[in-house]
Structures are given as structure tokens and as C-alpha cells.
N, C-alpha and C. Protein backbone atom coordinates (compact mmCIF):
# COMPACT_ATOMS: atom_id res chain seq x y z
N UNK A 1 155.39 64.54 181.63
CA UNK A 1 156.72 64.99 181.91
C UNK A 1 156.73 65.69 183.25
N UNK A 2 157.66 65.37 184.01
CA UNK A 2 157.93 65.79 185.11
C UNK A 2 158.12 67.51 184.95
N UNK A 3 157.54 68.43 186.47
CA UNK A 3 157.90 69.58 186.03
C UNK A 3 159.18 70.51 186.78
N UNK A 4 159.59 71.48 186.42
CA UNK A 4 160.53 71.96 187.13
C UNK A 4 160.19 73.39 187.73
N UNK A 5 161.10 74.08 188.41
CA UNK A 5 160.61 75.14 188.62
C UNK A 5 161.66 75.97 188.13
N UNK A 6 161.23 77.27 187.61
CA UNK A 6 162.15 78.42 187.13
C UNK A 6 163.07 79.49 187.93
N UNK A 7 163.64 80.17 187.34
CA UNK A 7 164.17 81.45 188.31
C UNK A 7 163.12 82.06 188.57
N UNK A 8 162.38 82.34 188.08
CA UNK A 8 161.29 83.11 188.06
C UNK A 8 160.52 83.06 189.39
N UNK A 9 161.01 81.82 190.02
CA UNK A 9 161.08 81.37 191.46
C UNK A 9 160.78 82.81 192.79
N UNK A 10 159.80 83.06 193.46
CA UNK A 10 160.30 83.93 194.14
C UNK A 10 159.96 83.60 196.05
N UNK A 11 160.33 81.54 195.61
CA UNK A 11 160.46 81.01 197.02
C UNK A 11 159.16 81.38 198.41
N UNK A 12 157.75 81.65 197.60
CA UNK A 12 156.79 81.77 198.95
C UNK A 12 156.13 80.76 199.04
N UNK A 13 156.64 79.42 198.60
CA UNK A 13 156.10 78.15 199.33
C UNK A 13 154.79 77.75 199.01
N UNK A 14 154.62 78.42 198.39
CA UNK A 14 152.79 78.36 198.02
C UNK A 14 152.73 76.82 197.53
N UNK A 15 153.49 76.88 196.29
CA UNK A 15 153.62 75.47 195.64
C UNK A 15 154.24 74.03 196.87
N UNK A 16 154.93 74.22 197.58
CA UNK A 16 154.83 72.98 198.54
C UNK A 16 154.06 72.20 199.14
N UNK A 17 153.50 72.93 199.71
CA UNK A 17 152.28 72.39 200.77
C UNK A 17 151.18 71.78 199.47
N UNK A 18 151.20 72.20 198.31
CA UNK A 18 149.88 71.67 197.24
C UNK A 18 150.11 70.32 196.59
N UNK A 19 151.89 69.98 196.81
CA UNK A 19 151.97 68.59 196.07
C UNK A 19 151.62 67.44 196.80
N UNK A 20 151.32 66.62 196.00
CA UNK A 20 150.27 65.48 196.64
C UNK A 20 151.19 64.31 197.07
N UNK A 21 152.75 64.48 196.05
CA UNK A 21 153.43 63.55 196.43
C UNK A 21 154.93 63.85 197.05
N UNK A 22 154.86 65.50 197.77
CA UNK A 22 155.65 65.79 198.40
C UNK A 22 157.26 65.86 197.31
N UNK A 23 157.22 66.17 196.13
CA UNK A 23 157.91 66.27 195.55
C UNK A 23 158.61 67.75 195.48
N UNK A 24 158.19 68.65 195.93
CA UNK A 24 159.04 70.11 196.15
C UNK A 24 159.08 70.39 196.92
N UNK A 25 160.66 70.67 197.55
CA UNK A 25 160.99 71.27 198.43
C UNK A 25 162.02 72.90 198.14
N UNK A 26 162.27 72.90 199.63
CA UNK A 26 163.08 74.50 199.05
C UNK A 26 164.37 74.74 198.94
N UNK A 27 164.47 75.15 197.75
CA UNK A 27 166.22 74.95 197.16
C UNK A 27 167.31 76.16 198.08
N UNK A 28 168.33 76.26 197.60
CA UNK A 28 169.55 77.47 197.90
C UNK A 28 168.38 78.82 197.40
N UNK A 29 168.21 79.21 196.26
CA UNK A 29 167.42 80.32 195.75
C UNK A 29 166.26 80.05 195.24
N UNK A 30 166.38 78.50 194.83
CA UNK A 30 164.22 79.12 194.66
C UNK A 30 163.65 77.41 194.92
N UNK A 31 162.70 77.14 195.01
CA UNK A 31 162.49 75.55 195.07
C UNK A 31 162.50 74.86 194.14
N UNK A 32 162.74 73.91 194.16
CA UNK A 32 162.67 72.94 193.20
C UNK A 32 161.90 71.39 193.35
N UNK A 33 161.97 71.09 192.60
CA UNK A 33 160.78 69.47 192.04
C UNK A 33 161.96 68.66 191.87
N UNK A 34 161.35 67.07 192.61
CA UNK A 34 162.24 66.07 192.46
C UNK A 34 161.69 65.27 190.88
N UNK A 35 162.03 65.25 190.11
CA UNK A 35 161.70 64.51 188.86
C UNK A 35 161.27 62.89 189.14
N UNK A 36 161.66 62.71 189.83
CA UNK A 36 161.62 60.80 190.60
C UNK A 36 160.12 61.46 190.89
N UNK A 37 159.51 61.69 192.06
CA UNK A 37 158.49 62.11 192.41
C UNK A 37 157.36 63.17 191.61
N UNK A 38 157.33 64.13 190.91
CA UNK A 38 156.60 64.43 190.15
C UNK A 38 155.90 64.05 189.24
N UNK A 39 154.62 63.49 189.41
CA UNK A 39 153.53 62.90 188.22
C UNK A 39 152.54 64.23 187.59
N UNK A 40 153.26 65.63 187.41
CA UNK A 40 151.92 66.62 187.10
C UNK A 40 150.74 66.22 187.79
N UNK A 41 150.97 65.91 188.87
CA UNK A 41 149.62 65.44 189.98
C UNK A 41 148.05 64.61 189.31
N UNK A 42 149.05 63.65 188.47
CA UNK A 42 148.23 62.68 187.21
C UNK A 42 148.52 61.40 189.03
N UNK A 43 147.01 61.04 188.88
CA UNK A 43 146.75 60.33 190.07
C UNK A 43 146.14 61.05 191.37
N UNK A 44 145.93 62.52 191.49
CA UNK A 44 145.95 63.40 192.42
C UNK A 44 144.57 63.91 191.77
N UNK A 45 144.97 65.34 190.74
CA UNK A 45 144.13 66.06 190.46
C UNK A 45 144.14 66.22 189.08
N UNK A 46 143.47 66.96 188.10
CA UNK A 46 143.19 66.84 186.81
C UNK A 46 144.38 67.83 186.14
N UNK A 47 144.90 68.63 187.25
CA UNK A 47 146.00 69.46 186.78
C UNK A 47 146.79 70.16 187.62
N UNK A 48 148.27 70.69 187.70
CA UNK A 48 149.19 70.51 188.35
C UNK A 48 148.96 71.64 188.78
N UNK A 49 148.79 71.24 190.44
CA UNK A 49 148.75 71.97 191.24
C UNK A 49 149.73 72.77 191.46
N UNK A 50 150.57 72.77 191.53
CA UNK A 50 151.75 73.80 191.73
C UNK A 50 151.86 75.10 190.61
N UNK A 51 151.44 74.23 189.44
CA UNK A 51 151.41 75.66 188.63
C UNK A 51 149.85 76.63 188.85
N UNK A 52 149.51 75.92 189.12
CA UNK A 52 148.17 76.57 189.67
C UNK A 52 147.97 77.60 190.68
N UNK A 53 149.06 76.82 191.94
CA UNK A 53 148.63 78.31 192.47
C UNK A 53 150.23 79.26 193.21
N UNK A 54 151.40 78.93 192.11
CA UNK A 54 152.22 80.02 191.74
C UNK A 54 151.78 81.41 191.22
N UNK A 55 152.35 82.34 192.00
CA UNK A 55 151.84 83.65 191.66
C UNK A 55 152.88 83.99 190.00
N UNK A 56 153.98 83.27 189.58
CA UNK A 56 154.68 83.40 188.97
C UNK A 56 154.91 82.96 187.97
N UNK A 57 153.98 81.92 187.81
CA UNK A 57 154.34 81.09 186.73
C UNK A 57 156.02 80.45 186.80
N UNK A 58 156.30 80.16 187.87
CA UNK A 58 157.63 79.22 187.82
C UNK A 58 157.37 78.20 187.60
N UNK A 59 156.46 77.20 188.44
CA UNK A 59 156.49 75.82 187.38
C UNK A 59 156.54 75.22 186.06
N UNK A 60 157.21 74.78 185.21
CA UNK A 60 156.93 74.54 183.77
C UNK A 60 157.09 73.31 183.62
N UNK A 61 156.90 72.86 182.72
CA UNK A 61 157.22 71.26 181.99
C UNK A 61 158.30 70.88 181.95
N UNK A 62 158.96 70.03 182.39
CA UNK A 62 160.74 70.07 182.13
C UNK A 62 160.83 68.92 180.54
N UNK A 63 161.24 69.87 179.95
CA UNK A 63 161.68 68.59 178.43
C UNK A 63 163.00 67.82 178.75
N UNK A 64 163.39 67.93 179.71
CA UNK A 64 164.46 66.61 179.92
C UNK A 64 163.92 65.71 180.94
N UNK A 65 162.87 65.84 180.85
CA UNK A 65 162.00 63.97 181.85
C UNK A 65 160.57 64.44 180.94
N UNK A 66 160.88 64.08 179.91
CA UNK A 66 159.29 63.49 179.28
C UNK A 66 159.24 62.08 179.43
N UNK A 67 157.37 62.27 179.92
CA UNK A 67 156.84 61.10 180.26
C UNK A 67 155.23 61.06 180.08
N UNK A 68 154.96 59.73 179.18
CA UNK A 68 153.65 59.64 179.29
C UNK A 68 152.37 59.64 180.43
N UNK A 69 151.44 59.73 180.15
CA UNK A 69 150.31 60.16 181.11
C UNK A 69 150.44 58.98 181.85
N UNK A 70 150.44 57.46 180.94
CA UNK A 70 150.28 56.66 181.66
C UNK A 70 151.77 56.10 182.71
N UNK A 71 152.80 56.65 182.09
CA UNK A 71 154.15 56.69 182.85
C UNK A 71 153.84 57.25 184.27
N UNK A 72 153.20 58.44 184.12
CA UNK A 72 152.88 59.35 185.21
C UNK A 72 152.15 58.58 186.36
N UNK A 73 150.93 58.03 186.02
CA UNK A 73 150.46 57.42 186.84
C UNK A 73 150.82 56.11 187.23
N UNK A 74 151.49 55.56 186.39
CA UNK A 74 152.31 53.89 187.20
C UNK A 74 153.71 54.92 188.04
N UNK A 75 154.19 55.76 187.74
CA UNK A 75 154.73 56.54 189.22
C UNK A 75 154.02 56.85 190.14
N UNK A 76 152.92 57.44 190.15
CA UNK A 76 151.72 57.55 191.47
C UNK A 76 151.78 56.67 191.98
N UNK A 77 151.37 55.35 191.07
CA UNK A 77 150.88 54.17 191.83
C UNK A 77 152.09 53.66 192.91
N UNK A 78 153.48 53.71 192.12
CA UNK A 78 154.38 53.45 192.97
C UNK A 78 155.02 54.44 194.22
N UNK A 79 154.74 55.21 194.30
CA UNK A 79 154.74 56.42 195.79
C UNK A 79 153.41 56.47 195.97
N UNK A 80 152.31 55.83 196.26
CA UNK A 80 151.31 55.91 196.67
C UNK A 80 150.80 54.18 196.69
N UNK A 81 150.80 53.10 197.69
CA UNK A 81 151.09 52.04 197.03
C UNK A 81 150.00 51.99 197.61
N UNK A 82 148.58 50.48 197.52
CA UNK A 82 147.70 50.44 197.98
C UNK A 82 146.35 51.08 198.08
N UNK A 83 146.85 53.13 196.91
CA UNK A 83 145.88 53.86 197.44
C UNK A 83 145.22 53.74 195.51
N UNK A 84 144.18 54.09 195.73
CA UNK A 84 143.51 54.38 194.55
C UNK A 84 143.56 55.73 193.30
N UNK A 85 144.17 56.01 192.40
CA UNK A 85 144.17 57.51 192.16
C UNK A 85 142.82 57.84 191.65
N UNK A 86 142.41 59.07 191.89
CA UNK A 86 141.51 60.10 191.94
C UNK A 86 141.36 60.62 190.34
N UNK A 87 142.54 59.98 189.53
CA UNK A 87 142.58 61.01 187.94
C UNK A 87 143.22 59.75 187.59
N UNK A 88 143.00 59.54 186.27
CA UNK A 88 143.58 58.64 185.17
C UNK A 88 144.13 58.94 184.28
């Protein structure tokens, strides 16, 4: 499942620069995740970088785009075309 980010948001960018598929950018008040683009960095790394290195715990799971692991990664494959993923 694609993830989102919370109010809890306190916009220091940390989480941008870490997504692999350029899926967050910075909102009106806090950033946010494009759901089209977010694979929980399934194809990237073993676990989602963004929640990783939020001081806040704003990233979470969004339950309105659940999606399987393997959903996740046939999205990698398709914004990443040609390249190999790193995680399965």
C-alpha cells in the first residue's frame, strides 16, 4: 500500500531527497506522496525509506491504496523501466 504523509508533518525535507522514485514532494503545509508513484520503496530497499528517516513519524500506510508486494513492484518496474530492482 502506497504511503501517505500526516499532519504530524513538520516539512524538513528529510523524506524527499530518500525516495527512490521521486514520489514526495512539498505540499501547502506539509509534504505529501504521490500514490501513482509510491512502491514502500519495494524494488529500491527492504523498507521505506521515508519513514525511516522522518524525525516524526509522518509517513504511514495509507488504507485507501492498498496494494500487494507484488503490485508494488510491477509499479517499480513500470517507473523504472529497463532497470533491475534491488528488493523483491
Amino acid at each position: 500500500m502506497a504511503f501517505k504523509i500526516t499532519e504530524e508533518c513538520i516539512s524538513c525535507g528529510a523524506c524527499e531527497a530518500e525516495c527512490p522514485n521521486k514520489a514526495i514532494k512539498e505540499g501547502d503545509t506539509v509534504y505529501v506522496i504521490d500514490p501513482a508513484k509510491c512502491t514502500e520503496c519495494v524494488g529500491s530497499f527492504d523498507h521505506s525509506k521515508c519513514s525511516e528517516v522522518c524525525p516524526v513519524d509522518a509517513p504511514q500506510p495509507d488504507p485507501a491504496h492498498k496494494e500487494t508486494r507484488a503490485q508494488l513492484l510491477e509499479k517499480w518496474k513500470k517507473l523504472h523501466p529497463g532497470e533491475t530492482p534491488k528488493t523483491t
